[in-house]
Every structure is written in C-alpha cells, then in structure tokens.
C-alpha atoms as a PDB file:
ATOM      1  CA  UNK A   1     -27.377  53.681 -59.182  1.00  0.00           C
ATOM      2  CA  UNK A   2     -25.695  56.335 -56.778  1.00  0.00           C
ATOM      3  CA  UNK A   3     -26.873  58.868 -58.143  1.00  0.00           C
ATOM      4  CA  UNK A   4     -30.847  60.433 -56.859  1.00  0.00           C
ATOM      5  CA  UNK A   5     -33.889  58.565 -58.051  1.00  0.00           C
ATOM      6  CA  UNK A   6     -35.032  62.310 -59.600  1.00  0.00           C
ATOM      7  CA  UNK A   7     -31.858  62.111 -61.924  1.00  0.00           C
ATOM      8  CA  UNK A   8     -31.973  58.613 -62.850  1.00  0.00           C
ATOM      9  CA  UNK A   9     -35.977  59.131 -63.990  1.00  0.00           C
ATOM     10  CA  UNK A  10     -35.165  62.751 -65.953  1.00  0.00           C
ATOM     11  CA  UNK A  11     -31.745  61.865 -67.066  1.00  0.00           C
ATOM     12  CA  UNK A  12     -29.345  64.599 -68.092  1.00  0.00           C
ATOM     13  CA  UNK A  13     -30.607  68.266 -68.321  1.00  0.00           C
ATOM     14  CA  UNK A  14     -29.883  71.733 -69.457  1.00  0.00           C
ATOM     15  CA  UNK A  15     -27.533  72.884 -66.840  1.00  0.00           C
ATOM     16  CA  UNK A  16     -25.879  69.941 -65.523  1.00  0.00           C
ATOM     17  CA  UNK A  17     -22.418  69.600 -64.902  1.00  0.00           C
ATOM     18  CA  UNK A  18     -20.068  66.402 -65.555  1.00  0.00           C
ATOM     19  CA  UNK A  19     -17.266  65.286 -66.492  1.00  0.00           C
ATOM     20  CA  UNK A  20     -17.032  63.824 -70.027  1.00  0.00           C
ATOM     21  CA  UNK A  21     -15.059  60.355 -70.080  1.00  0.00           C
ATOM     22  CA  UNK A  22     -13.291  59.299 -72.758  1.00  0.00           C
ATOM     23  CA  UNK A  23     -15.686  56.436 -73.232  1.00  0.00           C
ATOM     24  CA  UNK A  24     -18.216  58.789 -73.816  1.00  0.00           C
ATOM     25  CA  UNK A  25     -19.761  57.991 -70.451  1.00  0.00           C
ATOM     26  CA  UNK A  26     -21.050  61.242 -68.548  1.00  0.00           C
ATOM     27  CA  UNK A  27     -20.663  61.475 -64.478  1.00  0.00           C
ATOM     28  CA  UNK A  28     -22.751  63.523 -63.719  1.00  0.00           C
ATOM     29  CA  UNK A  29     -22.030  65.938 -61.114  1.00  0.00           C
ATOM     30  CA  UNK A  30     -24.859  69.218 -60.241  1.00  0.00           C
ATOM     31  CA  UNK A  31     -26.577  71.158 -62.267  1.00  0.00           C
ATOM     32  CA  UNK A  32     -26.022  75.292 -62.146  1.00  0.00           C
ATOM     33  CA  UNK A  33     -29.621  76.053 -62.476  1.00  0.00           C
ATOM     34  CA  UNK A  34     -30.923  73.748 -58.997  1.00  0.00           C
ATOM     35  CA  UNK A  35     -30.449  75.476 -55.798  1.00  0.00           C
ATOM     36  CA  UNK A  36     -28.009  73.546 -53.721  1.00  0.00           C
ATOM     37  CA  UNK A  37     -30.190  71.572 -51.523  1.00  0.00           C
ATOM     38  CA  UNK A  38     -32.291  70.232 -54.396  1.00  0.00           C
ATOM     39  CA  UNK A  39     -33.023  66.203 -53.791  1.00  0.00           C
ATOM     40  CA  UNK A  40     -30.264  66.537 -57.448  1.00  0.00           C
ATOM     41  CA  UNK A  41     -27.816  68.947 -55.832  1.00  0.00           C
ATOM     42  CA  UNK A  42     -28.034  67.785 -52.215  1.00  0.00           C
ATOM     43  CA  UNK A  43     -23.918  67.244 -50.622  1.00  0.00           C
ATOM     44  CA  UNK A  44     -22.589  67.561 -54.609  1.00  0.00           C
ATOM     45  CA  UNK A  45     -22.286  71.238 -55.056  1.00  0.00           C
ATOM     46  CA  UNK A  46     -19.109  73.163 -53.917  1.00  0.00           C
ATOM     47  CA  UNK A  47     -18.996  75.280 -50.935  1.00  0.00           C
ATOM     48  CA  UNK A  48     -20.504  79.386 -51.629  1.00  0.00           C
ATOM     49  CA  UNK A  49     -22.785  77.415 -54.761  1.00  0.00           C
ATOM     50  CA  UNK A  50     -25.437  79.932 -55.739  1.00  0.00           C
ATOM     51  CA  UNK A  51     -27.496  78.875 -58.909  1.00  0.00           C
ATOM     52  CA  UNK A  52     -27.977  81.014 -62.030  1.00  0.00           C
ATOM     53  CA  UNK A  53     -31.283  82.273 -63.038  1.00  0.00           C
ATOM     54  CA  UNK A  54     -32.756  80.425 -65.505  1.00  0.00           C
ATOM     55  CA  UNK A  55     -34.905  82.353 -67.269  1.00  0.00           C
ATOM     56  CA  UNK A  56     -32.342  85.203 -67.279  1.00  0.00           C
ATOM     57  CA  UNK A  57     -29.636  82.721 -69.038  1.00  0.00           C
ATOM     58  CA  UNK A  58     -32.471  82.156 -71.445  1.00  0.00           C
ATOM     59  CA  UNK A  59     -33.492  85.333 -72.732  1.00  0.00           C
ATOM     60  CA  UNK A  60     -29.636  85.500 -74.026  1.00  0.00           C
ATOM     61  CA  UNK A  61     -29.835  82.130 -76.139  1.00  0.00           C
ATOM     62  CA  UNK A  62     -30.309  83.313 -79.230  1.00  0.00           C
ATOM     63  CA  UNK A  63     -32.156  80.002 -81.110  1.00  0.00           C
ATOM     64  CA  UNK A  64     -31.252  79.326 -84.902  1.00  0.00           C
ATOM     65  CA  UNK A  65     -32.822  76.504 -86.704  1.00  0.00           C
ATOM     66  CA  UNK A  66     -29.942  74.827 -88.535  1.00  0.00           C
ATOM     67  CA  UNK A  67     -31.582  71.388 -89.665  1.00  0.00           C
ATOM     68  CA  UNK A  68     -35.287  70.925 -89.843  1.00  0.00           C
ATOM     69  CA  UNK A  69     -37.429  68.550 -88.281  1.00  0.00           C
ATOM     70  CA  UNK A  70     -36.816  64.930 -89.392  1.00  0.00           C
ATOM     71  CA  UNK A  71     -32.998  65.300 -90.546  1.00  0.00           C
ATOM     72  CA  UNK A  72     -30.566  62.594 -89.421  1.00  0.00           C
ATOM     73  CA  UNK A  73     -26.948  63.415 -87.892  1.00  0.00           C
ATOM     74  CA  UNK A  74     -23.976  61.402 -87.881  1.00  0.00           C
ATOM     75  CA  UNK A  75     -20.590  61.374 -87.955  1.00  0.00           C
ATOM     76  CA  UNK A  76     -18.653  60.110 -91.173  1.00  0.00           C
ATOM     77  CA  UNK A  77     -17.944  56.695 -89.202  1.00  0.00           C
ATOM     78  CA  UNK A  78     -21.364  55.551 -89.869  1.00  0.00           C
ATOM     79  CA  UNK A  79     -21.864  52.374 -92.125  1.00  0.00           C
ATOM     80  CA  UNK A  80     -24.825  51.408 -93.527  1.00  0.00           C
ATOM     81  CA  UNK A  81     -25.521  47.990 -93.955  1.00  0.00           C
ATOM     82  CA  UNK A  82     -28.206  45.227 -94.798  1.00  0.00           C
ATOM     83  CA  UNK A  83     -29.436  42.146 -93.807  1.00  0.00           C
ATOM     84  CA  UNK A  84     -30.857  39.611 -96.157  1.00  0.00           C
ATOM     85  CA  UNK A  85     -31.399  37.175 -94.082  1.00  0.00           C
ATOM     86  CA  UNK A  86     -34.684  37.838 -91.320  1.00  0.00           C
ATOM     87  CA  UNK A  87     -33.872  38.425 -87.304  1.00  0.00           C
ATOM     88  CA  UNK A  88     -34.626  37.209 -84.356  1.00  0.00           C
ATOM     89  CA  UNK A  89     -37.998  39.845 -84.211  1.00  0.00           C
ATOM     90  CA  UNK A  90     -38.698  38.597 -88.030  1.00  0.00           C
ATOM     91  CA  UNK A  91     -37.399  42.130 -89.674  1.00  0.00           C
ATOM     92  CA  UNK A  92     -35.422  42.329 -92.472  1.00  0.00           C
END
C-alpha cells in the first residue's frame, strides 16, 4: 500500500527495478525507462537518475518465439492432482 496508486493499478513493468526476495516477493523500487519525477519514480530514484530511451533499448531486443501460443510452463515441482469429490463452487 506504500507504494503510488499508478503502480498498484499497472503492476510490475518492463523496466522496473526491485529487489527479488527470497520469498519470491518483489519490492519494487523505479523503473529505468520513467523520468525521475514520474507520479512512479517521484523521491525513489538515485541522485544524477537519467532514464533510458525506450524505443532505442527496443530496436536491440531481438524477439524469438520459443513456445507458441497456448503452451503451459512449469517447473518439475508441479503435481497434478484430482478431486473426486465436488467443491465448494460445485467443480470437480
């Protein structure tokens, strides 16, 4: 809840900056692409902060589809399981 309404609406974007915890929880901290006094960036970026140019950052990505539209990713943790008897919403 401390961090600006704008942030908390978009949620994390292409260019923000955060420490990862080791709960998996992300603080989020500025992003590089938002000049400093953006409602996002306003009192959290460090002194001499001078955003990169999008678009210029962009025009190096080189994009690659890897898996197509629909595929599922997870990590070899993941159980699958089922239920035979109904839940609370009636699905099986």
């Amino acid at each position: 809840m401390a961090l600006p309404i704008e942030y908390r609406k978009n949620g994390v974007s292409i260019g923000d900056v955060g420490i990862l915890l080791r709960t998996g929880d992300f603080v989020f901290l500025f992003n590089i692409f938002l000049p400093g006094d953006h409602e996002i960036n306003e009192g959290r970026v460090p002194n001499g902060f001078k955003p990169l140019d999008r678009s210029k950052v962009e025009k190096t990505i080189k994009r690659r589809v890897v898996f197509d539209r629909g595929s599922c990713l997870a990590s070899s943790s993941l159980l699958r399981t089922s239920r035979s008897e109904p839940t609370f919403d009636g699905f099986n």
